[in-house]
N, C-alpha and C. Protein backbone atom coordinates (compact mmCIF):
# COMPACT_ATOMS: atom_id res chain seq x y z
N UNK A 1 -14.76 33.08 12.36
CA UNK A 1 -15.31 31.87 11.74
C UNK A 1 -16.54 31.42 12.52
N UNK A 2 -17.55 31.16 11.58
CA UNK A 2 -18.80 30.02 12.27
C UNK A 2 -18.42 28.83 13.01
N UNK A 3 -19.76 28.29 13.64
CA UNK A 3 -19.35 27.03 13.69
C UNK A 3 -19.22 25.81 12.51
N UNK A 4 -20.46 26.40 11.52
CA UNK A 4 -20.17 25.84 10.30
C UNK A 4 -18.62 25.65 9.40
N UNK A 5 -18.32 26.93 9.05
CA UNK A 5 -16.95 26.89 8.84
C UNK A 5 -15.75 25.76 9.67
N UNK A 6 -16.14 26.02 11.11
CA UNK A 6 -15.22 25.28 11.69
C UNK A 6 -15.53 23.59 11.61
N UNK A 7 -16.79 22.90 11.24
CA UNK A 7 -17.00 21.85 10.98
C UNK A 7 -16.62 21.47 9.81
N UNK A 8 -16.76 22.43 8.60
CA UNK A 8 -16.05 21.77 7.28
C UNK A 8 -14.62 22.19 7.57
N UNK A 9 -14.01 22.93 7.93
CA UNK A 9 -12.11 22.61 8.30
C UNK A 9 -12.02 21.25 8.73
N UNK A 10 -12.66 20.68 9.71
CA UNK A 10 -12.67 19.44 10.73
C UNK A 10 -12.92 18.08 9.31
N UNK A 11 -13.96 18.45 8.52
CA UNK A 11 -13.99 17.52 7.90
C UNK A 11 -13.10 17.10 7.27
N UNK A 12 -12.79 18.06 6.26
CA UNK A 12 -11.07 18.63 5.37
C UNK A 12 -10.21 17.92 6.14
N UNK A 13 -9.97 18.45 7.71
CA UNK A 13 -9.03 17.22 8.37
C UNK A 13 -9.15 15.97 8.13
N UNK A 14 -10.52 15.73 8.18
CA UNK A 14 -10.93 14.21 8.55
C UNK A 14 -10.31 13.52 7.25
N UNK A 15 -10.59 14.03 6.26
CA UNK A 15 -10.67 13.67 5.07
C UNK A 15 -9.31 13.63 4.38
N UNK A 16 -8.38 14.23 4.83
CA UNK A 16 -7.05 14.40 4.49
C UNK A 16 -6.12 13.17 4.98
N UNK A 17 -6.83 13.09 6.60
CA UNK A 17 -6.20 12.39 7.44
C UNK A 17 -6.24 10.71 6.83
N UNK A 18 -7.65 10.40 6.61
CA UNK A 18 -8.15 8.93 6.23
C UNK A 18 -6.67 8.96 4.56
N UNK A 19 -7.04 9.74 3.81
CA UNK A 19 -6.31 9.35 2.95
C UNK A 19 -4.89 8.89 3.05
N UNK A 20 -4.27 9.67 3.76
CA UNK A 20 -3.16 9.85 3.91
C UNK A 20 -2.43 8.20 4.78
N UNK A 21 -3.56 7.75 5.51
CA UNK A 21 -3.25 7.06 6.47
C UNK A 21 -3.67 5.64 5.44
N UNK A 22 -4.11 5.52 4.59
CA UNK A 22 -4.22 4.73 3.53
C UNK A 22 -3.32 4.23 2.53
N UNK A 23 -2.71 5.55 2.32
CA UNK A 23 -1.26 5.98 1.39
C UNK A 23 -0.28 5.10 2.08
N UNK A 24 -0.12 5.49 2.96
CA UNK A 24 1.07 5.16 4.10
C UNK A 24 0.74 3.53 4.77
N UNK A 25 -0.04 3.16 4.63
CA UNK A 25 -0.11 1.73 4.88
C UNK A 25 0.82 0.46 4.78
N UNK A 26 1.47 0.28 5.24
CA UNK A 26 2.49 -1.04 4.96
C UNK A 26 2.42 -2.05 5.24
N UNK A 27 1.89 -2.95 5.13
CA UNK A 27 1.66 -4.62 5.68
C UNK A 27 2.75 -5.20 6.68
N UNK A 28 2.71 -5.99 7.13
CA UNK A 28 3.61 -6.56 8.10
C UNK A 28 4.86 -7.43 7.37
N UNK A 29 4.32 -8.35 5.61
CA UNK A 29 4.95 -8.29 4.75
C UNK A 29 6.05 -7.67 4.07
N UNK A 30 5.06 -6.84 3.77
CA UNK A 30 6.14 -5.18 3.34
C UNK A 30 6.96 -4.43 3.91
N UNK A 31 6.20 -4.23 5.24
CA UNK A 31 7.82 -4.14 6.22
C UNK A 31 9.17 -4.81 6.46
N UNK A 32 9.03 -6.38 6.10
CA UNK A 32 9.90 -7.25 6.48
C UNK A 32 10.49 -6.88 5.39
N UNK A 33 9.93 -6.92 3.83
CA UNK A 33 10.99 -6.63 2.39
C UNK A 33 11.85 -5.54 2.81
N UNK A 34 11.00 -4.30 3.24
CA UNK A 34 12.04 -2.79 3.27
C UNK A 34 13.02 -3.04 4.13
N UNK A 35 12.76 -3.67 5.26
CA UNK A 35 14.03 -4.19 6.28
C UNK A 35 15.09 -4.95 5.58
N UNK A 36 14.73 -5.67 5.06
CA UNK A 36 15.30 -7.00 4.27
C UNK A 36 16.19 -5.94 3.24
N UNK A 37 15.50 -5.06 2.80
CA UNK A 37 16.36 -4.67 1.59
C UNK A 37 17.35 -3.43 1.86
N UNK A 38 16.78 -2.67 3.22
CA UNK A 38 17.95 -1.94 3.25
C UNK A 38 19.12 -2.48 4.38
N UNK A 39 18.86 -3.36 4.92
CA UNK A 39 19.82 -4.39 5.25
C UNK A 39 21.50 -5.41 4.14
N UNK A 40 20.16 -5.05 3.15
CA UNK A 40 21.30 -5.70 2.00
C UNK A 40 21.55 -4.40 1.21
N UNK A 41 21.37 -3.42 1.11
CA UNK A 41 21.86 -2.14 1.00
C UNK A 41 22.95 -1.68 1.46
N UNK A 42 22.88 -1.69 2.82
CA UNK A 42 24.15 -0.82 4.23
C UNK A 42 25.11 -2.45 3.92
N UNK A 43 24.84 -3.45 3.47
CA UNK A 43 25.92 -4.56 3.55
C UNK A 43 26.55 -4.19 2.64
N UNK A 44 26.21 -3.93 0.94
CA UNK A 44 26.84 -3.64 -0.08
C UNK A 44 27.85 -2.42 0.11
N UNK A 45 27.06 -1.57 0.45
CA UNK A 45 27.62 0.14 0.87
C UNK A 45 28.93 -0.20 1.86
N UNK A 46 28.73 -0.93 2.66
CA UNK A 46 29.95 -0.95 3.68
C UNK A 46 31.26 -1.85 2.44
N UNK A 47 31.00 -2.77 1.69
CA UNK A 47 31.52 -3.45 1.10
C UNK A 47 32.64 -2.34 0.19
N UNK A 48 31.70 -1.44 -0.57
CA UNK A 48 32.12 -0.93 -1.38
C UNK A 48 33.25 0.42 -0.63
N UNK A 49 32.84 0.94 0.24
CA UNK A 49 33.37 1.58 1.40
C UNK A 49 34.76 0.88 1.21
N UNK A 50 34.64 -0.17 2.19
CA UNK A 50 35.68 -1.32 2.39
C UNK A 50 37.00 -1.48 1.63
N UNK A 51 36.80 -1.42 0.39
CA UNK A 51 37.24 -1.57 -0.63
C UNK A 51 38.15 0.14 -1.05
N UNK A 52 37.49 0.87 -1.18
CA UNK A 52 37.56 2.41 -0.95
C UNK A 52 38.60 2.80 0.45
N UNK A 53 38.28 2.37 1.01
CA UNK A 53 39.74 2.46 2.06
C UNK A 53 40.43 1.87 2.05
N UNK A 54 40.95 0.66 1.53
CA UNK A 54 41.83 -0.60 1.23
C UNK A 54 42.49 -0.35 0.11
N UNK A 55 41.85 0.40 -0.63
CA UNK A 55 42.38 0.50 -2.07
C UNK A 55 43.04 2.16 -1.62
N UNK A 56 42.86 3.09 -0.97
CA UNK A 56 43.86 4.28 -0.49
C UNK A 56 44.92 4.26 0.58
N UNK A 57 44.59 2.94 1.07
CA UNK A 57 45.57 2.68 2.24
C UNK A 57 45.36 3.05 3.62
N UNK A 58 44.20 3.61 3.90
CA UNK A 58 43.74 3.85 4.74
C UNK A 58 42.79 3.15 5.60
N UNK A 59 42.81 3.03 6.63
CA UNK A 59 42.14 1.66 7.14
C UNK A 59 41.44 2.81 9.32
N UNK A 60 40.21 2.40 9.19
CA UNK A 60 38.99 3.33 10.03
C UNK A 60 39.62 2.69 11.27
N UNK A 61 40.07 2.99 12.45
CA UNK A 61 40.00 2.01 13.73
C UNK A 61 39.23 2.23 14.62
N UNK A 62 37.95 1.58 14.52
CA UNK A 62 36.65 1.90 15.63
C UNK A 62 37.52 1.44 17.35
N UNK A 63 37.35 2.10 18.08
CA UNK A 63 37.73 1.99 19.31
C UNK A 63 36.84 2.79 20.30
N UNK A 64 36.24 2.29 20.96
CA UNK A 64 35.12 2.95 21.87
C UNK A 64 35.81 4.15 23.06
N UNK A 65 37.26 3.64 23.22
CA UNK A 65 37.45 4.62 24.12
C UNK A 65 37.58 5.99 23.61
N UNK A 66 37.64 6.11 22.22
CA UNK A 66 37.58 7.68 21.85
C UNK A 66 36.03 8.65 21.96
N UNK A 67 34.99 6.92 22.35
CA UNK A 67 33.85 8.06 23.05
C UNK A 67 33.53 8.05 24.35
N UNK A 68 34.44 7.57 25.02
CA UNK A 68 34.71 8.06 26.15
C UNK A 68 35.02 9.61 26.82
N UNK A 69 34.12 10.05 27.72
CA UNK A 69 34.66 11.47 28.32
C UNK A 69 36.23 11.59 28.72
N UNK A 70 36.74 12.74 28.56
CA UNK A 70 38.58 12.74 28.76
C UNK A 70 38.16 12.65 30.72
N UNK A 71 39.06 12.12 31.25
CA UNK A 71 38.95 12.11 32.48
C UNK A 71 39.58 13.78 33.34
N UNK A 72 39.18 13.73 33.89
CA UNK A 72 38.68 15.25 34.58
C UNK A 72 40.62 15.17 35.72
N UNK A 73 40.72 16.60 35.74
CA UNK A 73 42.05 16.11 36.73
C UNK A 73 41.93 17.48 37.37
């Protein structure tokens, strides 16, 4: 490759890059909604979950010591 060649690849980057980074733009606004909404998402989901184990009889018991390392002997 030239150096020419290698300056229009670079541009192609350049040019890919600006768009892309345009696309992807999220306001400080818009961030707070997507938070906001998959917050009330994982609330529903656990709800419905909830319900789904209650209704089979089965019930989850979070207990931290099962991620605990087994103690060494």
């Amino acid at each position: 490759m030239n150096e020419q060649q290698h300056l229009d690849t670079l541009k192609d980057i350049k040019r890919i890059m600006e768009r892309s980074t345009r696309f992807m733009s999220l306001s400080g606004l818009g961030g707070v909604g997507a938070g906001l909404s998959g917050l009330i998402g994982a609330w529903f989901a656990y709800g419905i979950l909830d319900e789904y184990r209650a209704g089979n009889g089965t019930q989850i018991a979070y207990d931290a010591d099962i991620y605990s390392p087994a103690p060494r002997t």
